[in-house]
Protein backbone atom coordinates (compact mmCIF):
# COMPACT_ATOMS: atom_id res chain seq x y z
CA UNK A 1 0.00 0.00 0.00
CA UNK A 2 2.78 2.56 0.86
CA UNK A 3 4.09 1.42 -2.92
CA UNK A 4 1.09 2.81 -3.96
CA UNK A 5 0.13 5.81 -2.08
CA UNK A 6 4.09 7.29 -2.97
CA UNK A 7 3.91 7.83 -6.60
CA UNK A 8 0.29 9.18 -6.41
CA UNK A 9 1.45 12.08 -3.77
CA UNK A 10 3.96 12.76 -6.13
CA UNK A 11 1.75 12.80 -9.07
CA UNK A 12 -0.15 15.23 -7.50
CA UNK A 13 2.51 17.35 -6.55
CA UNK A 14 4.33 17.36 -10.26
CA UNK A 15 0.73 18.14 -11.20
CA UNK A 16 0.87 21.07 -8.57
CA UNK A 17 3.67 22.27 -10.27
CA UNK A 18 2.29 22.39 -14.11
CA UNK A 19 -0.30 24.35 -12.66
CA UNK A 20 -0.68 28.22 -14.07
CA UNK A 21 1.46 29.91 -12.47
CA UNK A 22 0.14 33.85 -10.84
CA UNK A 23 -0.26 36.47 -12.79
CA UNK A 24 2.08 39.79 -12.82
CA UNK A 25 0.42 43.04 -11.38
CA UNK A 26 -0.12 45.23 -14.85
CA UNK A 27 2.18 48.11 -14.55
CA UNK A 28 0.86 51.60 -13.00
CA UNK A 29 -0.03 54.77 -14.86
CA UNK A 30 2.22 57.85 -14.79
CA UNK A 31 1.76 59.75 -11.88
CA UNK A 32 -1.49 62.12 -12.33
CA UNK A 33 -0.94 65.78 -13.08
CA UNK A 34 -2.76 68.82 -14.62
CA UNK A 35 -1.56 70.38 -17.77
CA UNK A 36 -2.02 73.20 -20.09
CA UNK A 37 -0.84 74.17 -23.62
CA UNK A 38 1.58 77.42 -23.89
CA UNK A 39 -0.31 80.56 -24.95
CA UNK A 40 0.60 82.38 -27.64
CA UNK A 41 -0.41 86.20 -28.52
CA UNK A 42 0.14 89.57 -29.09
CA UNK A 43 1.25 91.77 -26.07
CA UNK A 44 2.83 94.81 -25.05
CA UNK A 45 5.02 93.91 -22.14
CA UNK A 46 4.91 96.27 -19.02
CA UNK A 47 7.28 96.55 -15.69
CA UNK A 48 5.41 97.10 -12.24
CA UNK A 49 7.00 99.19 -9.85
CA UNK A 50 6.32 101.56 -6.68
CA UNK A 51 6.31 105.12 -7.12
CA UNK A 52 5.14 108.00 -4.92
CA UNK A 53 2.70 111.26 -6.57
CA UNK A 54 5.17 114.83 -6.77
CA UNK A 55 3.57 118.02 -7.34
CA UNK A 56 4.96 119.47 -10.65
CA UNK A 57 5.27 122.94 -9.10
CA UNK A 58 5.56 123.44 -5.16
CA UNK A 59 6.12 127.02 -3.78
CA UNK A 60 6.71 128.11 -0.37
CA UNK A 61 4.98 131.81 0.23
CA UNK A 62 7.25 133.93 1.84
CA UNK A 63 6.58 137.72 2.55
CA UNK A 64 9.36 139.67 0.68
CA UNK A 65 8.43 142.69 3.15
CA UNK A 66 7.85 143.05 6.68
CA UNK A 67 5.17 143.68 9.08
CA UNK A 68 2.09 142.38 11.08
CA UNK A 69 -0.18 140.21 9.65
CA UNK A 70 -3.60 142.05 8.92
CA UNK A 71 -5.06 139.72 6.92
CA UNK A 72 -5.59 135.78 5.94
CA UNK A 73 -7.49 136.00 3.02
CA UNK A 74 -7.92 131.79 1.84
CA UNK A 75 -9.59 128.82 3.01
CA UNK A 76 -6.68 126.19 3.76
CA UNK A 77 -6.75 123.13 1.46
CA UNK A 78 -8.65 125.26 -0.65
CA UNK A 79 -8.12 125.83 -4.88
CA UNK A 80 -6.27 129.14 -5.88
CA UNK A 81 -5.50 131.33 -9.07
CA UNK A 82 -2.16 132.56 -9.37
CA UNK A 83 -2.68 136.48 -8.47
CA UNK A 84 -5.04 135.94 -5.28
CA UNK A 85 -4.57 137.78 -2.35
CA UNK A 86 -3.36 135.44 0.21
CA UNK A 87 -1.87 137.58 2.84
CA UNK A 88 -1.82 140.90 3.75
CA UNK A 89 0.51 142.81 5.57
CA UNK A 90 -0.22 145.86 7.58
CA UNK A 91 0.45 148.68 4.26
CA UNK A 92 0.88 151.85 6.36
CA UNK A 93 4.38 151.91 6.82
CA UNK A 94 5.41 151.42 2.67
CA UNK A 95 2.35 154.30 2.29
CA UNK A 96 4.19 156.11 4.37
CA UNK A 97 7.65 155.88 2.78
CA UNK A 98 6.06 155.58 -0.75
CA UNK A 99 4.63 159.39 -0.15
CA UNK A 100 8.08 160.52 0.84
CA UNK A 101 10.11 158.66 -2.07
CA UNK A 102 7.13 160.70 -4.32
CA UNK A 103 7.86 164.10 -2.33
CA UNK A 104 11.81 163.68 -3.03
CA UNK A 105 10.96 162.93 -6.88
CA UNK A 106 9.36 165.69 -6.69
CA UNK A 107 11.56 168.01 -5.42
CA UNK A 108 14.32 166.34 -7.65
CA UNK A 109 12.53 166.90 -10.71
CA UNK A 110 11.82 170.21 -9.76
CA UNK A 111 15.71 171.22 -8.98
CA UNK A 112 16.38 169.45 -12.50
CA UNK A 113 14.11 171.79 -14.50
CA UNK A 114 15.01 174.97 -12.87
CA UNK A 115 18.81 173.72 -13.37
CA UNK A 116 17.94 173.41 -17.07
CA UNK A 117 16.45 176.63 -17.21
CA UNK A 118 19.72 178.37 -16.17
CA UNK A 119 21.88 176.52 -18.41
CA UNK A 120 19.88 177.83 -21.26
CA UNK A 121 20.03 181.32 -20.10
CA UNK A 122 23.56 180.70 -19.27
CA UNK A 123 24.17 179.39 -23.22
CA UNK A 124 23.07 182.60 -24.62
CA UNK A 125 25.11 185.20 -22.34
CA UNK A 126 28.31 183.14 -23.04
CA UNK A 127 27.10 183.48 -26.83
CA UNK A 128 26.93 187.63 -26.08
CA UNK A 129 29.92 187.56 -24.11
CA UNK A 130 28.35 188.55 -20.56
CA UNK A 131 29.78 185.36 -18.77
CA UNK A 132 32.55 183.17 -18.84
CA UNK A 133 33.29 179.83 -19.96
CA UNK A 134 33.96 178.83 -16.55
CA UNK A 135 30.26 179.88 -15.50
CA UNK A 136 28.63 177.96 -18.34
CA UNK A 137 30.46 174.96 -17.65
CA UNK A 138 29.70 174.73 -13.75
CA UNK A 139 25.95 175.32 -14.85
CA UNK A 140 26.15 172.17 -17.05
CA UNK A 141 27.68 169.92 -14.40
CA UNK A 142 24.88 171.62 -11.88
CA UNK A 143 22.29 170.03 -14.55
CA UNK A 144 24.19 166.87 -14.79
CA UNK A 145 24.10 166.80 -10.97
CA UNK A 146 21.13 167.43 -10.56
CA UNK A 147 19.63 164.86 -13.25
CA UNK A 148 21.20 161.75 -11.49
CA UNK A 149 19.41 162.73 -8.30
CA UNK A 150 16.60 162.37 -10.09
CA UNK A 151 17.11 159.46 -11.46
CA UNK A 152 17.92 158.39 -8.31
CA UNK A 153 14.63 159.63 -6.50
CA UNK A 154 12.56 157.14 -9.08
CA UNK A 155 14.90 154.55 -8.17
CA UNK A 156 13.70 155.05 -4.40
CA UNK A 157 10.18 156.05 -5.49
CA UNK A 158 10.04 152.43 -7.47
CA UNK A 159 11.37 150.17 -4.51
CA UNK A 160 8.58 152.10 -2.35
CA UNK A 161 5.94 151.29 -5.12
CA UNK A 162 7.13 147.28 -4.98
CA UNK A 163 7.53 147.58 -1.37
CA UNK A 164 4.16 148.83 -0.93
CA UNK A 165 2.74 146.37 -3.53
CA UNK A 166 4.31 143.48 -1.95
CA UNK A 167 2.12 144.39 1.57
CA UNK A 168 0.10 142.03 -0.29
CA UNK A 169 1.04 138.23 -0.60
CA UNK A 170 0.00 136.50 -3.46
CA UNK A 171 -0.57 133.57 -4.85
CA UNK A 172 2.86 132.96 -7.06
CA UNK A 173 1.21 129.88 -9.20
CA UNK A 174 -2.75 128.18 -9.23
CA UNK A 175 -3.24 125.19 -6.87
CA UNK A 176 -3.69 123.94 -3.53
CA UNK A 177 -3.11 125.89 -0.85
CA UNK A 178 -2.07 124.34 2.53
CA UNK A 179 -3.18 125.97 5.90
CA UNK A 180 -1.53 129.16 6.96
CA UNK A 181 1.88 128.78 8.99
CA UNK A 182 1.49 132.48 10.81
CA UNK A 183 -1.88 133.95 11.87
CA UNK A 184 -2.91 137.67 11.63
CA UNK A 185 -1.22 139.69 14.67
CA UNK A 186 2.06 137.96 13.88
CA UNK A 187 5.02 140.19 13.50
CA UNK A 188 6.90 138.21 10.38
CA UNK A 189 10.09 139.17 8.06
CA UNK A 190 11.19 137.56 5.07
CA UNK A 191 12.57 134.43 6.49
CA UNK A 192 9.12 133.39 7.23
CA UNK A 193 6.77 130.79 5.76
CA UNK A 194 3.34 131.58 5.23
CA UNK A 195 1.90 128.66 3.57
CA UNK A 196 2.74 126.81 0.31
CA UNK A 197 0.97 125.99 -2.75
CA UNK A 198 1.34 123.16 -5.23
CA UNK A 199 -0.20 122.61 -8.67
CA UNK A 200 -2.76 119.90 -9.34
CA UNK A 201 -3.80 120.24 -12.89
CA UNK A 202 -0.64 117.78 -13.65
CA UNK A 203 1.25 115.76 -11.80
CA UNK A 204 4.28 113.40 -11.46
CA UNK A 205 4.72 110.08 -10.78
CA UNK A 206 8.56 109.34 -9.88
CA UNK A 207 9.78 105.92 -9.30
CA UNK A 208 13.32 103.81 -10.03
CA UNK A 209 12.95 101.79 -12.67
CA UNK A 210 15.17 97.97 -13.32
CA UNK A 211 17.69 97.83 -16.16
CA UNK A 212 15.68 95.49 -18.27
CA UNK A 213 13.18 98.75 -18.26
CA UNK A 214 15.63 101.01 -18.98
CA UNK A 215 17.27 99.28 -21.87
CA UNK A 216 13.43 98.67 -23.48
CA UNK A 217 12.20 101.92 -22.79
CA UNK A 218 14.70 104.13 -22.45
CA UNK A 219 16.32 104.85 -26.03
CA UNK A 220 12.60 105.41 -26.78
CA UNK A 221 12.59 108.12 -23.76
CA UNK A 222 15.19 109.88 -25.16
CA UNK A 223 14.33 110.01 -28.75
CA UNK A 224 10.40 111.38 -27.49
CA UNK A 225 8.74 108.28 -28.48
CA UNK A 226 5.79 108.20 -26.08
CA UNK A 227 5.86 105.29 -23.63
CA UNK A 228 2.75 104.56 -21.78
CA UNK A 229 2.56 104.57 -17.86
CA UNK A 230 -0.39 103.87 -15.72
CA UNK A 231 -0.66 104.11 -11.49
CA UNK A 232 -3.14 103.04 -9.81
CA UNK A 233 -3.93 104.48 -5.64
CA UNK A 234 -3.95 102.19 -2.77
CA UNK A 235 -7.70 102.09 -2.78
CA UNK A 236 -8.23 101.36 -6.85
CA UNK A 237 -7.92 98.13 -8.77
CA UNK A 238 -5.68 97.51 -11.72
CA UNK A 239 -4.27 100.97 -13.53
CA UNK A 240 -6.75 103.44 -13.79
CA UNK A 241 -5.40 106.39 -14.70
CA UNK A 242 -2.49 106.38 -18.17
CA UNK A 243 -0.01 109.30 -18.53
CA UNK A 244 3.22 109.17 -20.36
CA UNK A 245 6.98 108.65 -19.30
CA UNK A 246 8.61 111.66 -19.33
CA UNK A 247 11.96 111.81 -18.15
CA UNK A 248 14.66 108.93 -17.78
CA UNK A 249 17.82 109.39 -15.93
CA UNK A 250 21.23 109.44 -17.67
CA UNK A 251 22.46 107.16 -15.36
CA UNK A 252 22.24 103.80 -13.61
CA UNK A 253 22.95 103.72 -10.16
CA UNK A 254 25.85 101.28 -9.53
CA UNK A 255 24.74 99.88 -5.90
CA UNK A 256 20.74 99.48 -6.52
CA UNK A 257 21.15 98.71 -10.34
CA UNK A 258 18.13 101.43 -10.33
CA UNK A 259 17.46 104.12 -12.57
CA UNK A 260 15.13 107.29 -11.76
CA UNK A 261 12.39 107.39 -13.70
CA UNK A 262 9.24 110.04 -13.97
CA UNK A 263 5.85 110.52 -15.72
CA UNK A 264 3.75 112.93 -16.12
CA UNK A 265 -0.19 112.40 -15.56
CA UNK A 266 -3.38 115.06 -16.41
CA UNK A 267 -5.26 115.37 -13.26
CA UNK A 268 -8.52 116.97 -13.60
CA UNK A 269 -10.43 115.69 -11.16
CA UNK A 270 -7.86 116.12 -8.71
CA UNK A 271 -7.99 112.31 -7.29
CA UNK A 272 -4.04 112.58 -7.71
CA UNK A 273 -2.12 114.14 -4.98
CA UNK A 274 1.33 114.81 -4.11
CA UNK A 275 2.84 112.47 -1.93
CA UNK A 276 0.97 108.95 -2.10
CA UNK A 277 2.13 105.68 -2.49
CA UNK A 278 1.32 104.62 -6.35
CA UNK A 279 1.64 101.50 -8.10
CA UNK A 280 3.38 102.32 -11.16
CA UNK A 281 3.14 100.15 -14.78
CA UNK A 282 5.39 100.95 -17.52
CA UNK A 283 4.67 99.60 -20.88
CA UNK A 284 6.41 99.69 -24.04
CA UNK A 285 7.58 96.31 -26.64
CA UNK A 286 9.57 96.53 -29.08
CA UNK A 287 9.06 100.50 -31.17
CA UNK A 288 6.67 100.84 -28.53
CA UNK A 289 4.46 98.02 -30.51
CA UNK A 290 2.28 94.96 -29.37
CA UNK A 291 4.84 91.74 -30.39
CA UNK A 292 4.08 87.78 -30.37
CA UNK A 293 4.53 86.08 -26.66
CA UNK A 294 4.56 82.71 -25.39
CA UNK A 295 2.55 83.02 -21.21
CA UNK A 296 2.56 80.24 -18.80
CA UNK A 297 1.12 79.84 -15.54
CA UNK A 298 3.19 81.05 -13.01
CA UNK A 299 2.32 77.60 -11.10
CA UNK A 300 4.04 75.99 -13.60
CA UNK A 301 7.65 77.39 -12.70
CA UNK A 302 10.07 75.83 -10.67
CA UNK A 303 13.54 76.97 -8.92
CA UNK A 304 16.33 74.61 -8.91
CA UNK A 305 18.91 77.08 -6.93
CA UNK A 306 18.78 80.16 -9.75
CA UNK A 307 17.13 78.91 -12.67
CA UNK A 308 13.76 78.74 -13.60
CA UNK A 309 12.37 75.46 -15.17
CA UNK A 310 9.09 73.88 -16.11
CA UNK A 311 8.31 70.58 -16.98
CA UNK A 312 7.37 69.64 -20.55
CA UNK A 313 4.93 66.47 -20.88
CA UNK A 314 6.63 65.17 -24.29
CA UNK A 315 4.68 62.98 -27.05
CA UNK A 316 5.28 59.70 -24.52
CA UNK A 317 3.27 61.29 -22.01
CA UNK A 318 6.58 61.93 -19.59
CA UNK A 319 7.89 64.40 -18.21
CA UNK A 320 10.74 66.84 -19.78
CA UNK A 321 13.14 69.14 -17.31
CA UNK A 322 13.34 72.55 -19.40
CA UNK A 323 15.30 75.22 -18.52
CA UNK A 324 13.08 78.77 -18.87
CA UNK A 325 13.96 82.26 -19.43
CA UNK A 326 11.15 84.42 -18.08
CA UNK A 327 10.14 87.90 -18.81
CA UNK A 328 7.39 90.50 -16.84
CA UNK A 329 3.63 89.55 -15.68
CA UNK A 330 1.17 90.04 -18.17
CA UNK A 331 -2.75 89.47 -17.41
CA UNK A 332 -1.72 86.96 -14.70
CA UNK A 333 0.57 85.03 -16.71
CA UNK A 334 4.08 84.77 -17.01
CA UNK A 335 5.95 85.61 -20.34
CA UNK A 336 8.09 82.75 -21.56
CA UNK A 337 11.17 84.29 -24.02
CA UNK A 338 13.22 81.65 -24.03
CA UNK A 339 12.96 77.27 -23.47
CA UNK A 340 9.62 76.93 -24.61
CA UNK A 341 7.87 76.31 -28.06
CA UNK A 342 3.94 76.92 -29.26
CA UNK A 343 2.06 74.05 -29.09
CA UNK A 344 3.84 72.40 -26.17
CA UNK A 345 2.00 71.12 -22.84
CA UNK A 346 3.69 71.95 -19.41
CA UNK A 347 2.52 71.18 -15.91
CA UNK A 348 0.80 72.92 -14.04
CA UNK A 349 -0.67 71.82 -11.15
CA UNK A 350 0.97 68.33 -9.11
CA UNK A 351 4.79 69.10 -9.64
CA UNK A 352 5.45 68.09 -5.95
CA UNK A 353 4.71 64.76 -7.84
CA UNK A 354 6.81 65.16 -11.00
CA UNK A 355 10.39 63.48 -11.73
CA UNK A 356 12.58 64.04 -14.99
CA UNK A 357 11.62 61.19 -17.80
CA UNK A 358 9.01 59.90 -15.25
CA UNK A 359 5.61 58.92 -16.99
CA UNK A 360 2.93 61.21 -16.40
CA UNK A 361 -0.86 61.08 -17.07
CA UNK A 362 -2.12 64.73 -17.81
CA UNK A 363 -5.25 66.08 -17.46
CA UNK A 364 -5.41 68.83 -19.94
CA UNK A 365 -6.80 72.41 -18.72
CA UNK A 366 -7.20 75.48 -19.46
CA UNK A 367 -3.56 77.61 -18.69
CA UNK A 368 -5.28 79.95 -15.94
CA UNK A 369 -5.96 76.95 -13.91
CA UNK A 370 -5.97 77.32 -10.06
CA UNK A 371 -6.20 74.15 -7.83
CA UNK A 372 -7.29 76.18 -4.94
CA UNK A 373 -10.33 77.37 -6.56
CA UNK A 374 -13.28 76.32 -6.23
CA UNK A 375 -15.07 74.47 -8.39
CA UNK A 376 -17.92 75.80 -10.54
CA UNK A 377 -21.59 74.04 -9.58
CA UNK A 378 -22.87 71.59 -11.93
CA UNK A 379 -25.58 72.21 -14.31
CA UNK A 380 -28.75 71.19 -13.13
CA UNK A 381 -30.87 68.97 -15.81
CA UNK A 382 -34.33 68.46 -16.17
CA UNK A 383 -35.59 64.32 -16.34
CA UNK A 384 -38.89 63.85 -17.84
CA UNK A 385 -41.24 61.26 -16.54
CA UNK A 386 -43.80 59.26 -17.70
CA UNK A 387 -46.46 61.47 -19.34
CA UNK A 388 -44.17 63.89 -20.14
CA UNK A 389 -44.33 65.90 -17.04
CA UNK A 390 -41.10 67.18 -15.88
């Protein structure tokens, strides 16, 4: 019996073993990742930068006479035209000294004439022979005298006219006037400031541009090729208001790698005012024209140390390091001007899970794509029933 029971346990087992044998887990899919195909249009590329509102004219009013204040004659924070009365200073004094400077003109003028009078007389008895030369000549100087006092009374009788006419402070340019510094009583002289004004029709917006900016805009600068520039306010979205660059600096500073930079912007309804904070965009492509641009998301960039690189999902569906070169911001993309081609997919979303020549399986989307947004709510659809009621 044990004869017999061996070679069936073995048959069994040999039978075992030319069994099928288990089959091999099929491989996994690429690691799952969201993608999007570079964009490709027309743009004019722009430069952001912070800038802070100057006044294009700012004057401090001082009194070029003095006195006691007798008079404030604006409303501080108020709009002025150049010529208004702002101060005035007590006018006595310069009436005072303007009658006497018109007495002594007076006087001078009158000495002159009678002076002239003599000489004449004095001319035709030297011509008869009843005086001497010596007389006639001491007559002349006399007039000659006699005329440069005049001239020097009107001298005195003109700085009493401005002296008297500057009793009265005035506006020196149209703008906004700031409060007054000294109030009337107060004894001033011409060291003292009074208030200021600054102009608001225009204004500037200064700022220190990059070297990339300065090399693209400004040889256009310099030859007057108008560049646009926008600012927007701390309290306004995007760039609402657009003036035009209007001076560049001749020189790069060597520490910052800055240059100074300033534009010029109409301001009629006064919302611009010297001294705030501004966001500053400077466009200007190539002749000051819109060019062709490839944009990526900027989720789509990577650092490795100093370089910028995305990562390319080639025709095998895996995943290509590439090296970028990227310009400015445009319309919340990125511009691409070097590393990339039209056409090409790169990922966007899922990196964290992305390896060089690794196989990837991409969902395509759209290149504005953001993970943390939510998503949009589904459609709802109508069934119909039975009968055809909804």
């Amino acid at each position: 019996m044990r004869q017999l029971a061996l070679p069936f346990v073995l048959s069994v087992v040999l039978l075992a073993a030319c069994g099928d044998k288990p089959k091999e887990a099929p491989p996994q899919g690429g690691a799952p990742v969201s993608a999007a195909v570079v964009v490709e249009k027309e743009i004019i590329e722009t430069q952001e930068f912070s800038g802070r509102l100057e006044a294009i004219e700012r004057v401090e009013v001082r009194p070029r006479v003095g006195g006691y204040i007798t008079s404030v004659n604006f409303t501080p924070g108020s709009i002025v035209r150049k010529g208004d009365v702002l101060f005035v200073i007590d006018p006595r004094p310069y009436q005072a000294a303007l009658n006497g400077a018109e007495a002594a003109a007076a006087a001078n003028r009158a000495k002159a004439e009678l002076a002239r009078l003599e000489l004449t007389r004095a001319e035709r008895l030297y011509a008869d022979r009843a005086i001497a030369r010596r007389e006639l000549d001491e007559r002349a100087a006399g007039l000659k005298e006699l005329d440069a006092d005049l001239r020097g009374a009107h001298a005195a009788l003109e700085t009493a006219r401005l002296n008297m006419g500057y009793t009265r402070v005035l506006a020196p340019i149209a703008g906004r006037v700031s409060k007054a510094e000294i109030t009337v009583g107060n004894l001033v002289d011409t060291t003292a400031v009074l208030t200021s004004v600054v102009s608001v029709d225009k204004i500037y917006a200064s700022f220190d541009g990059d070297e990339e900016t300065y090399l693209r805009v400004g040889p256009m600068a310099h030859k007057g090729t108008p560049v646009a520039v926008r600012v927007g306010l701390a309290n306004e979205q995007g760039f609402p208001h657009e003036g035009k660059l209007e001076f560049v600096d001749n020189r790069l500073d060597p520490q910052s790698g800055s240059v100074r930079m300033r534009a010029t912007f109409a301001n009629a309804d006064n919302a611009l005012v010297p001294g705030l904070f501004a966001r500053v965009q400077v466009s200007g492509g190539k002749d000051g024209k819109a060019t062709q641009a490839l944009l990526i998301n900027e989720r789509a960039v990577g650092t490795d140390q100093n370089r910028k690189f995305v990562f390319v999902v080639d025709k095998e569906s895996k995943a290509e390091y590439r090296p970028v070169a990227l310009g400015p911001s445009i319309d919340g993309l990125r511009v691409v001007r070097s590393g990339l081609s039209k056409g090409e997919k790169v990922v966007v979303a899922g990196l964290q899970r992305v390896r060089p020549g690794a196989p990837l399986t991409p969902q395509i989307v759209g290149m504005d794509y953001d993970p943390a947004a939510p998503p949009k709510p589904a459609k709802e659809t109508k069934v119909a029933q039975a009968g055809g009621k909804p």
